[in-house]
PDB file of N, CA and C in Angstrom:
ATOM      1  N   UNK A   1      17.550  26.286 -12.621  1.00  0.00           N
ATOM      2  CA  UNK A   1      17.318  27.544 -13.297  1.00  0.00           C
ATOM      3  C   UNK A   1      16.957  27.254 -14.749  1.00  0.00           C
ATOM      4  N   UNK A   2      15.623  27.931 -15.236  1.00  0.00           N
ATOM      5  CA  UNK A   2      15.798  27.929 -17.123  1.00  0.00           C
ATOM      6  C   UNK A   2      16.149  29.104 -17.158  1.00  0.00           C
ATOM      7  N   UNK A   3      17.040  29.017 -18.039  1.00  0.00           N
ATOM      8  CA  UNK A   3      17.629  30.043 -18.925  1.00  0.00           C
ATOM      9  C   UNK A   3      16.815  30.818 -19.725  1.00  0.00           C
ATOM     10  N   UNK A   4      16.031  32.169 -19.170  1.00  0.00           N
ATOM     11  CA  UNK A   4      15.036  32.475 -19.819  1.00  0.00           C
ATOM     12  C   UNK A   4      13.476  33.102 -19.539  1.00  0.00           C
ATOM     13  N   UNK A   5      14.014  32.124 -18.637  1.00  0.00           N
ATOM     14  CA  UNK A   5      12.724  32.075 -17.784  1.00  0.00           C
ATOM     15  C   UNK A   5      12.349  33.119 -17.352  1.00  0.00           C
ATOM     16  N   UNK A   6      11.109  33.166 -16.644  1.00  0.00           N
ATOM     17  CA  UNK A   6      10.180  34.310 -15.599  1.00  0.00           C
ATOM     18  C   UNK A   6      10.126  33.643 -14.684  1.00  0.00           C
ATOM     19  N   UNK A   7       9.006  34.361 -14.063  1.00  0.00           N
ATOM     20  CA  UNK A   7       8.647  34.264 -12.654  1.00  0.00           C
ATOM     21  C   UNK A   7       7.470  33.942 -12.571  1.00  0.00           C
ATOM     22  N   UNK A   8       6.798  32.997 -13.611  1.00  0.00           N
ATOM     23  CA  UNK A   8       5.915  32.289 -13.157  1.00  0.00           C
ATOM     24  C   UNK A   8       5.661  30.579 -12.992  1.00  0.00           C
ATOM     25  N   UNK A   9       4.811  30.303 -12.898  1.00  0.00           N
ATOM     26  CA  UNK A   9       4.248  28.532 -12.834  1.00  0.00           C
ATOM     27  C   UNK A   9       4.880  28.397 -14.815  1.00  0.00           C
ATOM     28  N   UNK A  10       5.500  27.345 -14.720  1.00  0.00           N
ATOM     29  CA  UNK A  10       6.088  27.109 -16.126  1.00  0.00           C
ATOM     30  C   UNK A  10       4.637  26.830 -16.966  1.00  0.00           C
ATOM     31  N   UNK A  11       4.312  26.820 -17.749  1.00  0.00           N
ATOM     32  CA  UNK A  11       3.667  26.417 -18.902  1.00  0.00           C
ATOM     33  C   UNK A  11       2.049  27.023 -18.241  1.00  0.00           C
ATOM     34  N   UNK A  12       1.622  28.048 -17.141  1.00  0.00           N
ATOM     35  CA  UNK A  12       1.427  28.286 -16.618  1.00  0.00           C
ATOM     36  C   UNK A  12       1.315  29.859 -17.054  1.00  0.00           C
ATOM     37  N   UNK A  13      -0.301  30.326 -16.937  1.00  0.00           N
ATOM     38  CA  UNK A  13      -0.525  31.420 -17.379  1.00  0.00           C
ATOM     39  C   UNK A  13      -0.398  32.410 -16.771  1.00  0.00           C
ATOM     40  N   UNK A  14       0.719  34.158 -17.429  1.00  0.00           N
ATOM     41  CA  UNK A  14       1.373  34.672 -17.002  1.00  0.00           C
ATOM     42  C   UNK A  14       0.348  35.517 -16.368  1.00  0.00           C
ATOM     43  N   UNK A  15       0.790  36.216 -14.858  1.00  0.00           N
ATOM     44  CA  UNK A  15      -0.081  36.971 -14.262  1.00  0.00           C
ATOM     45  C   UNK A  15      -0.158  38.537 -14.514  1.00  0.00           C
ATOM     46  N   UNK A  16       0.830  39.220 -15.061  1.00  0.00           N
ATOM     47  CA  UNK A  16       1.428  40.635 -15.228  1.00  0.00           C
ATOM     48  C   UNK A  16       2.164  40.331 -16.928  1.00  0.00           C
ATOM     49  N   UNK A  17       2.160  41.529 -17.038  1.00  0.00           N
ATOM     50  CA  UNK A  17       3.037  41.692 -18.549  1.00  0.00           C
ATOM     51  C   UNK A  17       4.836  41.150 -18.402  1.00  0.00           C
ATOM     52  N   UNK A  18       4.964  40.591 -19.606  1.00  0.00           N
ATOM     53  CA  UNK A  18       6.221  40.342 -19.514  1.00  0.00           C
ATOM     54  C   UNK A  18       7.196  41.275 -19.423  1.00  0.00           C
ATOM     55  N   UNK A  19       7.177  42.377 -19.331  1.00  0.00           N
ATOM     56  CA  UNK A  19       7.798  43.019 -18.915  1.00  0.00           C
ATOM     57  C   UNK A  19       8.295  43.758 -18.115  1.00  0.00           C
ATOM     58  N   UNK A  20       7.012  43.143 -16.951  1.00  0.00           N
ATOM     59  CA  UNK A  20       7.177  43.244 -15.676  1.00  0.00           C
ATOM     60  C   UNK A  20       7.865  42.178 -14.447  1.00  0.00           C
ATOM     61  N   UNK A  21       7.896  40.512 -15.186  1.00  0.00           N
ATOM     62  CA  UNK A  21       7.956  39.341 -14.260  1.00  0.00           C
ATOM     63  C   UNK A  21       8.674  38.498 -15.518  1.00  0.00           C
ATOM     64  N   UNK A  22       9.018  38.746 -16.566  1.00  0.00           N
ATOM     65  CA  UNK A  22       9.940  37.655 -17.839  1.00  0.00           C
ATOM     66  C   UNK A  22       8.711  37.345 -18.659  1.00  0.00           C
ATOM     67  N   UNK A  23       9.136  35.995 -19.069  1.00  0.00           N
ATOM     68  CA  UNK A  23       8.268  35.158 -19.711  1.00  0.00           C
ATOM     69  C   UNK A  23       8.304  33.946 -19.156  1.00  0.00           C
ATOM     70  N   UNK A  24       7.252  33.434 -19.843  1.00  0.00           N
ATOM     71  CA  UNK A  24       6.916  32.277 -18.832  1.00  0.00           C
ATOM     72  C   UNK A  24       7.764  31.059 -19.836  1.00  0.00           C
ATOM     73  N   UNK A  25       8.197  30.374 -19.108  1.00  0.00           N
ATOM     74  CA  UNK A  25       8.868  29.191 -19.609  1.00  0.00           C
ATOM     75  C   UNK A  25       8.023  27.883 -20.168  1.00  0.00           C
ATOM     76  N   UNK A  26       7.643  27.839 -21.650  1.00  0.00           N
ATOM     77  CA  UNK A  26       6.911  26.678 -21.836  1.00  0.00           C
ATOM     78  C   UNK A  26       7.535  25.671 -22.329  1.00  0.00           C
ATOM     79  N   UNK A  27       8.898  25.471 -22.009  1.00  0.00           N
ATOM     80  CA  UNK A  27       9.982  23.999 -22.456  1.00  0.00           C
ATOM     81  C   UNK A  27      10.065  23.328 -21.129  1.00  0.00           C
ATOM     82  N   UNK A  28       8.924  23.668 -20.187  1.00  0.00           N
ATOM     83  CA  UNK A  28       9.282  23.243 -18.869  1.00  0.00           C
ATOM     84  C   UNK A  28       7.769  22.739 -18.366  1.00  0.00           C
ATOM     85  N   UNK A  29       7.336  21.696 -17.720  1.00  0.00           N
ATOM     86  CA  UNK A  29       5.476  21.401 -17.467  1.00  0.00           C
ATOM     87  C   UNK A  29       5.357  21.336 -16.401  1.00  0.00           C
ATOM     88  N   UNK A  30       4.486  21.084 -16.034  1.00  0.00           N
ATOM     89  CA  UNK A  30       4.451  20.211 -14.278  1.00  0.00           C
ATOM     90  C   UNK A  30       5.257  19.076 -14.464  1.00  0.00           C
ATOM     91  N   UNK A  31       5.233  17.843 -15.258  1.00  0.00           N
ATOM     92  CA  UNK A  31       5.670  17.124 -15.340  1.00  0.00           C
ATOM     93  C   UNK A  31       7.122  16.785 -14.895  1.00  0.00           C
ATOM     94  N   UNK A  32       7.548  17.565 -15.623  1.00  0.00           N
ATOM     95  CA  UNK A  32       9.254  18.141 -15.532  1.00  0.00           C
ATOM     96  C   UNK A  32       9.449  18.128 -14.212  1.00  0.00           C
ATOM     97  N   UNK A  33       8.797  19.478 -13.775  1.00  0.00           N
ATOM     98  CA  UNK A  33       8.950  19.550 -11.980  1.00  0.00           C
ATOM     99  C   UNK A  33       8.719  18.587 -11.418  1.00  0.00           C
ATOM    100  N   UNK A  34       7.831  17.351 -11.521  1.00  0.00           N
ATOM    101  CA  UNK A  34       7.598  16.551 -10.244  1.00  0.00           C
ATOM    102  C   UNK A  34       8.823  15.791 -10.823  1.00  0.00           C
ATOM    103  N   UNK A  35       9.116  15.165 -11.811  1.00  0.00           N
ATOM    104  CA  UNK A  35      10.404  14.233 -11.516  1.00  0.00           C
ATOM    105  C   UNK A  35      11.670  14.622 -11.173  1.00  0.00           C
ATOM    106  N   UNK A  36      11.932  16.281 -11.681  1.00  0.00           N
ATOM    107  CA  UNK A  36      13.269  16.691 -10.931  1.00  0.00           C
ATOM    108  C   UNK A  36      12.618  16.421  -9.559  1.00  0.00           C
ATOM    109  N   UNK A  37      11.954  17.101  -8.633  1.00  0.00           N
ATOM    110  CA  UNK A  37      11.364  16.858  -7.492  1.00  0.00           C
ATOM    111  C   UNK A  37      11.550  15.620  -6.690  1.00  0.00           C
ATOM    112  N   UNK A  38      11.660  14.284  -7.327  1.00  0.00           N
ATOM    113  CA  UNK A  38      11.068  12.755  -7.338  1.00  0.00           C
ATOM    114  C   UNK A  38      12.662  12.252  -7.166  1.00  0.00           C
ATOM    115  N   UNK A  39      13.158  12.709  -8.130  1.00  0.00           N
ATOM    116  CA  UNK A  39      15.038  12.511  -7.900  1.00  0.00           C
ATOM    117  C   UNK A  39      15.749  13.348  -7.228  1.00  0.00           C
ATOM    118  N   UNK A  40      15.574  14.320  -6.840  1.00  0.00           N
ATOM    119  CA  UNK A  40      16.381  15.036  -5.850  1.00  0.00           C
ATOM    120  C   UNK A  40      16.084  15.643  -4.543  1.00  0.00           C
ATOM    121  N   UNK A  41      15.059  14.763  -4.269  1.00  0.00           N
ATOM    122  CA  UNK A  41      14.304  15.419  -2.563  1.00  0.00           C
ATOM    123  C   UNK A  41      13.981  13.987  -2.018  1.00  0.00           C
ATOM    124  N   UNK A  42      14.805  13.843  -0.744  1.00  0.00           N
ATOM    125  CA  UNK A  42      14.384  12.991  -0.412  1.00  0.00           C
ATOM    126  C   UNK A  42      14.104  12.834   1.220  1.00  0.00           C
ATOM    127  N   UNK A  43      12.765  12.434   1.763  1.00  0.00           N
ATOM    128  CA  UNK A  43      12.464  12.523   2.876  1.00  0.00           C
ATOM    129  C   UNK A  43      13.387  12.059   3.943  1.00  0.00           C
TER     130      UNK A  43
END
């Protein structure tokens, strides 16, 4: 979870007004996601 966050693709351009879906989280990249991803999923 970010604390903060919306409901979209992080760093990732928002589709609706923020005041419909949050804000979009830009302390967070793709990057971020694939290594949480990389360390905690494992086939």
């Amino acid at each position: 979870m970010v604390e903060g966050g919306g409901h979209t693709w992080p760093s990732g351009n928002p589709y609706l007004d923020e005041d419909q879906i949050g804000r979009v989280s830009l302390e967070v990249d793709n990057a971020d996601l694939f290594d949480f991803f990389d360390a905690h999923v494992h086939p």
